[in-house]
PDB file of N, CA and C in Angstrom:
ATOM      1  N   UNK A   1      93.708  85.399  98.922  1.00  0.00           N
ATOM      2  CA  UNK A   1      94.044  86.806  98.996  1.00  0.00           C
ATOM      3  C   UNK A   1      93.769  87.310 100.409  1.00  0.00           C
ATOM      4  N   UNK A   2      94.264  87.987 101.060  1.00  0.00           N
ATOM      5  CA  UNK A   2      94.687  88.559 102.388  1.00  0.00           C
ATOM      6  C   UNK A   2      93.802  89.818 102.205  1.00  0.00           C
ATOM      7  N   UNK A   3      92.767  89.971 103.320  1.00  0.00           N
ATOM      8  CA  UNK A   3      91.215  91.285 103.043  1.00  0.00           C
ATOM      9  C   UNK A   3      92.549  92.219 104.554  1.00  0.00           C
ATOM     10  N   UNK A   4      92.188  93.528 104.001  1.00  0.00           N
ATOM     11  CA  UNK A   4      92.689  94.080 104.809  1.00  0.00           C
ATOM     12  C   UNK A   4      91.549  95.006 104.966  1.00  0.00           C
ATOM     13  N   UNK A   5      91.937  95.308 106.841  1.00  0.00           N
ATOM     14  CA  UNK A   5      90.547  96.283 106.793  1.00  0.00           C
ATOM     15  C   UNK A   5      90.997  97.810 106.636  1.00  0.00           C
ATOM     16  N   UNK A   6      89.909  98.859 105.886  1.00  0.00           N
ATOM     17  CA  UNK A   6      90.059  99.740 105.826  1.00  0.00           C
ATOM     18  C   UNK A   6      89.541 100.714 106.769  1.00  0.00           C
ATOM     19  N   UNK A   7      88.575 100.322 107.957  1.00  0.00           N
ATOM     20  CA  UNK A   7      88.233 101.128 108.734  1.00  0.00           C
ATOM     21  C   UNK A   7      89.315 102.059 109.294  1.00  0.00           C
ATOM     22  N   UNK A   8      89.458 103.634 109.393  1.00  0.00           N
ATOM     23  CA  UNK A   8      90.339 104.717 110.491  1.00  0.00           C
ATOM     24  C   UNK A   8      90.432 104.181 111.654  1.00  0.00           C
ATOM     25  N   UNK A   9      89.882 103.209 112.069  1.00  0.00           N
ATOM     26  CA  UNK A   9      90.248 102.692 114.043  1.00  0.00           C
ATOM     27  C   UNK A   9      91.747 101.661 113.883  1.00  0.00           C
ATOM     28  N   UNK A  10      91.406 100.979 112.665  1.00  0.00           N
ATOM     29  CA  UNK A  10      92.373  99.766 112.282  1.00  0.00           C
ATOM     30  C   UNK A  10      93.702 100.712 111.789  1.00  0.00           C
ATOM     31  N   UNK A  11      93.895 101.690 111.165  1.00  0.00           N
ATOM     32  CA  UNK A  11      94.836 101.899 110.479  1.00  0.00           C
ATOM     33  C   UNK A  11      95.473 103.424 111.141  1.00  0.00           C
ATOM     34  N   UNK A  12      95.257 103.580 112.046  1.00  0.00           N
ATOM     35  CA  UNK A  12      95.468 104.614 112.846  1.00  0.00           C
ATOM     36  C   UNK A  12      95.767 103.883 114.825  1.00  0.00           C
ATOM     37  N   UNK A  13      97.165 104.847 115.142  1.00  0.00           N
ATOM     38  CA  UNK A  13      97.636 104.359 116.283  1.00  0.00           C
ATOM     39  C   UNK A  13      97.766 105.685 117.113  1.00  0.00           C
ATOM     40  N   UNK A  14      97.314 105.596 118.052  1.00  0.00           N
ATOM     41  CA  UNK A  14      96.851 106.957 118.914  1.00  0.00           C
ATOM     42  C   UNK A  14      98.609 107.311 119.562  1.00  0.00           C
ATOM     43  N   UNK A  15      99.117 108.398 119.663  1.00  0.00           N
ATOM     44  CA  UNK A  15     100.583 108.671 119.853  1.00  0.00           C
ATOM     45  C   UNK A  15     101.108 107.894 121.542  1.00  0.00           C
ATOM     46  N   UNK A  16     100.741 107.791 122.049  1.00  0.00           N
ATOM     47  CA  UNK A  16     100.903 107.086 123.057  1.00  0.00           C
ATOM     48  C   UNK A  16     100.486 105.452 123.107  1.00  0.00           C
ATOM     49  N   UNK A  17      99.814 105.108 122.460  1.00  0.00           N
ATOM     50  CA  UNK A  17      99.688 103.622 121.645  1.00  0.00           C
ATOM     51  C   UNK A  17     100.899 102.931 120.738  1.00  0.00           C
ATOM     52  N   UNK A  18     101.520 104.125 119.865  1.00  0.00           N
ATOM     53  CA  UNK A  18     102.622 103.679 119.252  1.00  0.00           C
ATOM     54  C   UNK A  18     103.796 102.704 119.782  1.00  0.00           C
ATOM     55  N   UNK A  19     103.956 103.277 121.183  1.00  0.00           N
ATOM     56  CA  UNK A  19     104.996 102.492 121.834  1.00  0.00           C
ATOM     57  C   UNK A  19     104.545 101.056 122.279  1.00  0.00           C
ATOM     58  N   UNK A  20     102.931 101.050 122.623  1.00  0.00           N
ATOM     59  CA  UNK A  20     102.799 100.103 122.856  1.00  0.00           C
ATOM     60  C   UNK A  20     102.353  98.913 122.126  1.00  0.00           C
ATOM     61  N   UNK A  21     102.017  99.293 120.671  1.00  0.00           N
ATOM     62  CA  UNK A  21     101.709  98.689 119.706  1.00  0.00           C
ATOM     63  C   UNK A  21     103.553  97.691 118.984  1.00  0.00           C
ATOM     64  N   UNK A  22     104.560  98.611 119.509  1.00  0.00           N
ATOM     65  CA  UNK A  22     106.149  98.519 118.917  1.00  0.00           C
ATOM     66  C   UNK A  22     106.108  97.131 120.243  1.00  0.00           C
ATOM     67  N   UNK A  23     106.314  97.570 121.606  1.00  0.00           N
ATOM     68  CA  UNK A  23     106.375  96.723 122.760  1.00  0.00           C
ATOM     69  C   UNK A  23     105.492  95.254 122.063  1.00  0.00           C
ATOM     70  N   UNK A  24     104.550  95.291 121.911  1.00  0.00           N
ATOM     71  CA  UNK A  24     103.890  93.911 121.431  1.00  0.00           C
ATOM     72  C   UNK A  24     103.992  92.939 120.543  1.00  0.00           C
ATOM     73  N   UNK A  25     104.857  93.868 118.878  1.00  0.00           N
ATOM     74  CA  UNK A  25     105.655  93.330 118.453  1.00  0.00           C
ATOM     75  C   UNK A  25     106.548  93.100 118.580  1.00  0.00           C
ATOM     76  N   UNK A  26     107.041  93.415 119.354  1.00  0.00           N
ATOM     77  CA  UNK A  26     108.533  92.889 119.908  1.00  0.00           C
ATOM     78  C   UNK A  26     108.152  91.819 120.815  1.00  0.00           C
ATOM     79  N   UNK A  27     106.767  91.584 121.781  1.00  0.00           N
ATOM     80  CA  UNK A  27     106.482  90.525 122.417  1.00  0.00           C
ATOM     81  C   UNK A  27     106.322  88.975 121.543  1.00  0.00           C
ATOM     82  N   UNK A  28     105.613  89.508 120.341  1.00  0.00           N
ATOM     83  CA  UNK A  28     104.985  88.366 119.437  1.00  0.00           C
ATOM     84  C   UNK A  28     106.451  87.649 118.859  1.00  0.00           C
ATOM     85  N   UNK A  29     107.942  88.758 118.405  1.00  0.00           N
ATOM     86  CA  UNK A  29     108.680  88.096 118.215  1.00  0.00           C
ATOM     87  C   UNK A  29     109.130  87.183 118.747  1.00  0.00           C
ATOM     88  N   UNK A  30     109.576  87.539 120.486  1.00  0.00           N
ATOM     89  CA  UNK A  30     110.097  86.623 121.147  1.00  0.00           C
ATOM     90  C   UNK A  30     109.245  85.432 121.257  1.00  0.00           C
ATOM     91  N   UNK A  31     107.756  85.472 121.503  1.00  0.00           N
ATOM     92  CA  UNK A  31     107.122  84.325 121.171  1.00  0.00           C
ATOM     93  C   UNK A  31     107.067  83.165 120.447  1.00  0.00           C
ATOM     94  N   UNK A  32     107.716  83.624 119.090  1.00  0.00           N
ATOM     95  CA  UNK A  32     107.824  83.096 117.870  1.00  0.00           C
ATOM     96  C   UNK A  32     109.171  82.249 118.018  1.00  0.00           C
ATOM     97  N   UNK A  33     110.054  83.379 118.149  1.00  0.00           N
ATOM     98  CA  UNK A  33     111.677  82.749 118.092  1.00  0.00           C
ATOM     99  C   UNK A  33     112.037  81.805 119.137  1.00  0.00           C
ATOM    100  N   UNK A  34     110.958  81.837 120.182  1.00  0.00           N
ATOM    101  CA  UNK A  34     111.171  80.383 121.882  1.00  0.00           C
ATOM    102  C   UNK A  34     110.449  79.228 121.108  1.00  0.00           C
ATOM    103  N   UNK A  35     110.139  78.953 120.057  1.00  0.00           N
ATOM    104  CA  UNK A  35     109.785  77.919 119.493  1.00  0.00           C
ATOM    105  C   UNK A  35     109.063  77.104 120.559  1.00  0.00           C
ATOM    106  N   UNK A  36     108.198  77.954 121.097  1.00  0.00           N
ATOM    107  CA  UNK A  36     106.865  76.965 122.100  1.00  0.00           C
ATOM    108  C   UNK A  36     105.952  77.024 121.559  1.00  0.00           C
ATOM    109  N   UNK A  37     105.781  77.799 120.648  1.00  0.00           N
ATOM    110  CA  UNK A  37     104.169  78.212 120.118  1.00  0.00           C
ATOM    111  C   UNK A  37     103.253  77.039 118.730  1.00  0.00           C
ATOM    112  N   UNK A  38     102.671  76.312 119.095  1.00  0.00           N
ATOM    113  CA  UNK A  38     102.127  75.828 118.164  1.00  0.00           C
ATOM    114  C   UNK A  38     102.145  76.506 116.551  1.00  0.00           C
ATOM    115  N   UNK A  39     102.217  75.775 115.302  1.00  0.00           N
ATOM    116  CA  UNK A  39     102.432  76.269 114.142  1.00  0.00           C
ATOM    117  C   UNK A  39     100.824  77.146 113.908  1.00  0.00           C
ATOM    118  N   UNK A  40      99.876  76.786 114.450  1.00  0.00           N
ATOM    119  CA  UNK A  40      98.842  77.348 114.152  1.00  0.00           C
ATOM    120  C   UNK A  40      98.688  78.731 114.654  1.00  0.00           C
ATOM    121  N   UNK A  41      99.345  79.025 116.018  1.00  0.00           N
ATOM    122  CA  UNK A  41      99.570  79.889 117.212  1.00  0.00           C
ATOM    123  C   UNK A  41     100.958  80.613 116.232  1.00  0.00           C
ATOM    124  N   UNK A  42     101.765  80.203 115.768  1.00  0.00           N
ATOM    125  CA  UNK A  42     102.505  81.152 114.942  1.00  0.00           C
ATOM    126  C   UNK A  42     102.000  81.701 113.907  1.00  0.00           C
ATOM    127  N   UNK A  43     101.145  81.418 112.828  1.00  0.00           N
ATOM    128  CA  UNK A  43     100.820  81.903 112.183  1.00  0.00           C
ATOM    129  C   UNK A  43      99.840  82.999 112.400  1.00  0.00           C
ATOM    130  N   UNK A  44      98.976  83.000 113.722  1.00  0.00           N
ATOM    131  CA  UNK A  44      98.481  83.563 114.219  1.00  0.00           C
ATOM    132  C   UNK A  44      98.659  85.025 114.726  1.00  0.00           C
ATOM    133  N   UNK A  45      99.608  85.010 115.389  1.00  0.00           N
ATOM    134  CA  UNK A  45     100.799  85.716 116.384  1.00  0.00           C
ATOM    135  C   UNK A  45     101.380  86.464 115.024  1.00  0.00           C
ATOM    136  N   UNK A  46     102.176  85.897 114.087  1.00  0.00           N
ATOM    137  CA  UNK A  46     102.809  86.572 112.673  1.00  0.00           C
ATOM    138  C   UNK A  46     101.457  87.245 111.929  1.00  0.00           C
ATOM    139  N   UNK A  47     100.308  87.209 112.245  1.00  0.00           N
ATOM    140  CA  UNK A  47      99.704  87.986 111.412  1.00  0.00           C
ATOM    141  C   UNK A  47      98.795  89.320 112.420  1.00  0.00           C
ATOM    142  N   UNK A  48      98.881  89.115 113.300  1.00  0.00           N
ATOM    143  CA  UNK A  48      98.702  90.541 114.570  1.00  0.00           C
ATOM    144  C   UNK A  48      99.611  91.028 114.400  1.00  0.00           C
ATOM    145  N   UNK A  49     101.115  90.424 114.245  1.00  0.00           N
ATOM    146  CA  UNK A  49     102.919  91.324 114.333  1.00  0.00           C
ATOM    147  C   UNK A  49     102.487  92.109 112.929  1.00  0.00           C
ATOM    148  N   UNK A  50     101.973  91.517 111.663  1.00  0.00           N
ATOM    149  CA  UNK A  50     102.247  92.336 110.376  1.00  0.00           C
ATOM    150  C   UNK A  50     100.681  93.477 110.717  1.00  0.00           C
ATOM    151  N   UNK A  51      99.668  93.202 111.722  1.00  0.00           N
ATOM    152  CA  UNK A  51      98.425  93.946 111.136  1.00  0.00           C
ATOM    153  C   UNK A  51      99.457  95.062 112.000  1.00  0.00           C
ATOM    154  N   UNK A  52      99.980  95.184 113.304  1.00  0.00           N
ATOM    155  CA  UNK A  52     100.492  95.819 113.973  1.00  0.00           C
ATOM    156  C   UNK A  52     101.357  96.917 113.584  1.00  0.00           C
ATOM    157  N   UNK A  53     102.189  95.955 112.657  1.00  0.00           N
ATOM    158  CA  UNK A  53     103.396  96.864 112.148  1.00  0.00           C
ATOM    159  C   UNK A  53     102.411  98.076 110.791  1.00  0.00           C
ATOM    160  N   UNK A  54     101.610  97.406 110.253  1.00  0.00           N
ATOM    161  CA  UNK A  54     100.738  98.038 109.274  1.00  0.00           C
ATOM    162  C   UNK A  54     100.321  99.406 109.888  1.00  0.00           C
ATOM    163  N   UNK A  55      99.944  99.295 110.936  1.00  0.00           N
ATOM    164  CA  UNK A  55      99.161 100.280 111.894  1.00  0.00           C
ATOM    165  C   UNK A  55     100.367 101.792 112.011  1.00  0.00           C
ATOM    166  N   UNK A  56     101.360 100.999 112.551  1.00  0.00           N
ATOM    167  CA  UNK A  56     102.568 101.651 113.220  1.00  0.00           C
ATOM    168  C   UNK A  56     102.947 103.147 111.777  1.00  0.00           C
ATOM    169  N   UNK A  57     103.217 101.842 110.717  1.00  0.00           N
ATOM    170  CA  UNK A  57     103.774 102.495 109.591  1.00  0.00           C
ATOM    171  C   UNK A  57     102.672 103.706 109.161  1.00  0.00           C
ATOM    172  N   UNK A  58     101.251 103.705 109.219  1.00  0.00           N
ATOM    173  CA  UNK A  58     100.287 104.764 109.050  1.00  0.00           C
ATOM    174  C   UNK A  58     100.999 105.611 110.106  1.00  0.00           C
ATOM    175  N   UNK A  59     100.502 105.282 111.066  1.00  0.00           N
ATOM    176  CA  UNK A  59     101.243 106.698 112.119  1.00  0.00           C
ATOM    177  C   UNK A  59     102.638 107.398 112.085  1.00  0.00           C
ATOM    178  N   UNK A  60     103.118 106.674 111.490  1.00  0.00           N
ATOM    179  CA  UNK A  60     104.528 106.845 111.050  1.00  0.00           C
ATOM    180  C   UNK A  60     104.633 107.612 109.854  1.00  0.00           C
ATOM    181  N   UNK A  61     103.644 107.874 108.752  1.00  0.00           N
ATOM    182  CA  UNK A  61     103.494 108.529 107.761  1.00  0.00           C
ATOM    183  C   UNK A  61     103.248 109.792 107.827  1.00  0.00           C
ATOM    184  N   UNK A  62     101.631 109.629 108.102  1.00  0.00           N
ATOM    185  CA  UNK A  62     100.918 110.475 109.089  1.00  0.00           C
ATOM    186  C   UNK A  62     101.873 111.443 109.684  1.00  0.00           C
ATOM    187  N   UNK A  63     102.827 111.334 110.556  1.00  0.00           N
ATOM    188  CA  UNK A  63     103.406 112.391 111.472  1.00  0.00           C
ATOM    189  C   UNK A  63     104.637 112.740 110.768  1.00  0.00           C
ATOM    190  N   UNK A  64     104.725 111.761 109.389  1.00  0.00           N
ATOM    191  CA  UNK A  64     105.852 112.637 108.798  1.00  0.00           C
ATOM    192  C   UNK A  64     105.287 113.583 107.675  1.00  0.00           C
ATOM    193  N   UNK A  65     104.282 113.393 107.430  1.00  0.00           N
ATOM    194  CA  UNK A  65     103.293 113.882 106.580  1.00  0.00           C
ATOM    195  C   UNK A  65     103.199 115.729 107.631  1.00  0.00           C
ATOM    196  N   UNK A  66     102.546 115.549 108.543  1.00  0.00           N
ATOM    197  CA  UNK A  66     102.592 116.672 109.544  1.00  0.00           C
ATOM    198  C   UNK A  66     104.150 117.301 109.577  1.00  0.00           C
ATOM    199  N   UNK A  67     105.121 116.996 109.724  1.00  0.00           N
ATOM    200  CA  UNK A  67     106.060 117.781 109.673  1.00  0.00           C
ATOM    201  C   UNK A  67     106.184 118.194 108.552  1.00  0.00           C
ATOM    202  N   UNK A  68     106.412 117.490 107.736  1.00  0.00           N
ATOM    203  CA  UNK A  68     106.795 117.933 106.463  1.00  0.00           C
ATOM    204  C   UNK A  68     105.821 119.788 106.051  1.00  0.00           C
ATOM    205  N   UNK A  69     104.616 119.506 106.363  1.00  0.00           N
ATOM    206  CA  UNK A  69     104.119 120.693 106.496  1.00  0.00           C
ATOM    207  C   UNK A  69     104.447 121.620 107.309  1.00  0.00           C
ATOM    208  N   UNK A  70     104.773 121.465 108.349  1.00  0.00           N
ATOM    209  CA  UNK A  70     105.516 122.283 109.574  1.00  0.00           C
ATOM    210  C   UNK A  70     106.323 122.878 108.516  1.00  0.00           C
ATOM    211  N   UNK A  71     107.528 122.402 108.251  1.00  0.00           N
ATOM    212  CA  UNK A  71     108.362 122.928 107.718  1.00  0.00           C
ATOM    213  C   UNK A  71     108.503 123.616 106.545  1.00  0.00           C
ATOM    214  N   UNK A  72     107.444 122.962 105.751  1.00  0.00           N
ATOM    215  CA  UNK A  72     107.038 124.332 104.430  1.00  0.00           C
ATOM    216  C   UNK A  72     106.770 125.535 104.855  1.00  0.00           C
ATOM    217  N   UNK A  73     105.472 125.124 105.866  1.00  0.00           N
ATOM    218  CA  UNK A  73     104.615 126.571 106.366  1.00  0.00           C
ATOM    219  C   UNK A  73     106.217 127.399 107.068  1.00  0.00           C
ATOM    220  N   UNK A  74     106.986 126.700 107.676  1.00  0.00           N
ATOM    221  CA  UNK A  74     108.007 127.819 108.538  1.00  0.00           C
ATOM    222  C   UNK A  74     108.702 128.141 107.087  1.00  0.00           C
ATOM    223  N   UNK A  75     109.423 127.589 106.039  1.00  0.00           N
ATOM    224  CA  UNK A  75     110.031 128.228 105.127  1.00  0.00           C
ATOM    225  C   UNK A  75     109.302 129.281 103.838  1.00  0.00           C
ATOM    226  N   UNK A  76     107.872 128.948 103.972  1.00  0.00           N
ATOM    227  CA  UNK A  76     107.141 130.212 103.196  1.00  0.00           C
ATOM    228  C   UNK A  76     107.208 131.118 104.140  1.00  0.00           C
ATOM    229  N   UNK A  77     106.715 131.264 105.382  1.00  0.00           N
ATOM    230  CA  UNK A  77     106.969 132.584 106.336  1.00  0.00           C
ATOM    231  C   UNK A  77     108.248 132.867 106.097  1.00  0.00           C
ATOM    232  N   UNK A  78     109.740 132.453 106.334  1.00  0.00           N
ATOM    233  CA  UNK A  78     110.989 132.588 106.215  1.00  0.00           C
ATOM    234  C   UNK A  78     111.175 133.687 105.061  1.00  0.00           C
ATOM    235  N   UNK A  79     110.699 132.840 103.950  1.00  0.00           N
ATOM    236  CA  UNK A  79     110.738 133.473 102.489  1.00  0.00           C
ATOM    237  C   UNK A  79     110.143 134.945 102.376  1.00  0.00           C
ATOM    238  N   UNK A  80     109.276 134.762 102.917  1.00  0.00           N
ATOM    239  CA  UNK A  80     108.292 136.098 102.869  1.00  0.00           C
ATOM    240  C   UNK A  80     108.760 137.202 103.855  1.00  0.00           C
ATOM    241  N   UNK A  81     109.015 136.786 104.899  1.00  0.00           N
ATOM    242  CA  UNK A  81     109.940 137.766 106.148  1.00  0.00           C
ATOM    243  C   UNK A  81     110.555 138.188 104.704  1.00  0.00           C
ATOM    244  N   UNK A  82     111.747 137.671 104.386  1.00  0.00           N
ATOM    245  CA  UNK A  82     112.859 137.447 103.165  1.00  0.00           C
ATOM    246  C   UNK A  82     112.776 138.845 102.276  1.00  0.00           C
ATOM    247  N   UNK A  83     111.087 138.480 101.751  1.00  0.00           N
ATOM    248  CA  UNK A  83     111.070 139.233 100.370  1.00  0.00           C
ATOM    249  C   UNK A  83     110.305 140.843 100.815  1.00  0.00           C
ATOM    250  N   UNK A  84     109.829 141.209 102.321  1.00  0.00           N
ATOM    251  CA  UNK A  84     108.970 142.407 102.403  1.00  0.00           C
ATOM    252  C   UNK A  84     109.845 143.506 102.313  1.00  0.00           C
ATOM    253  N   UNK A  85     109.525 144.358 102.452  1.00  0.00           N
ATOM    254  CA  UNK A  85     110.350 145.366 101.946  1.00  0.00           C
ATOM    255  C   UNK A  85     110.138 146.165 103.494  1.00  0.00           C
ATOM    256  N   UNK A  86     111.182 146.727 103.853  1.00  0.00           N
ATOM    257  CA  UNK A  86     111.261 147.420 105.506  1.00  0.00           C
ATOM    258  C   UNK A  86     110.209 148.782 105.066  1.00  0.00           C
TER     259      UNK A  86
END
């Protein structure tokens, strides 16, 4: 069974990290696909690409999670402008 860690440092990607966390998986691919890398060194490499992408997808939630509120909070104000009476 595969332990995943739950610490906030591991599962959280600082907004300017994102790109570079995307850049690295995209490094580990090409690594993989030049078929130089030892099988041990791939399996290796494929499991930083999935902790990576794990990471990405939190921040990726996370900030859709934040809009999504943005946009309630602007359509209850909307609503309410809407319903006051002049």
């Amino acid at each position: 069974m595969v332990k995943r860690k739950n610490s906030d440092n591991s599962d959280t990607v600082a907004h300017g990290n994102y790109e570079a966390k995307v850049a690295e998986i995209e490094a580990i691919i090409s690594r993989i696909e030049s078929g130089e890398l030892e099988l041990e060194a791939v399996f290796a490499q494929f499991a930083n690409a999935v902790e990576y992408l794990r990471q990405c997808d939190t921040f990726l939630q996370q900030r859709q999670q934040q809009i999504d509120l943005l946009i309630e909070t602007l359509n209850d104000q909307d609503s309410d402008s809407h319903t006051q009476p002049l």
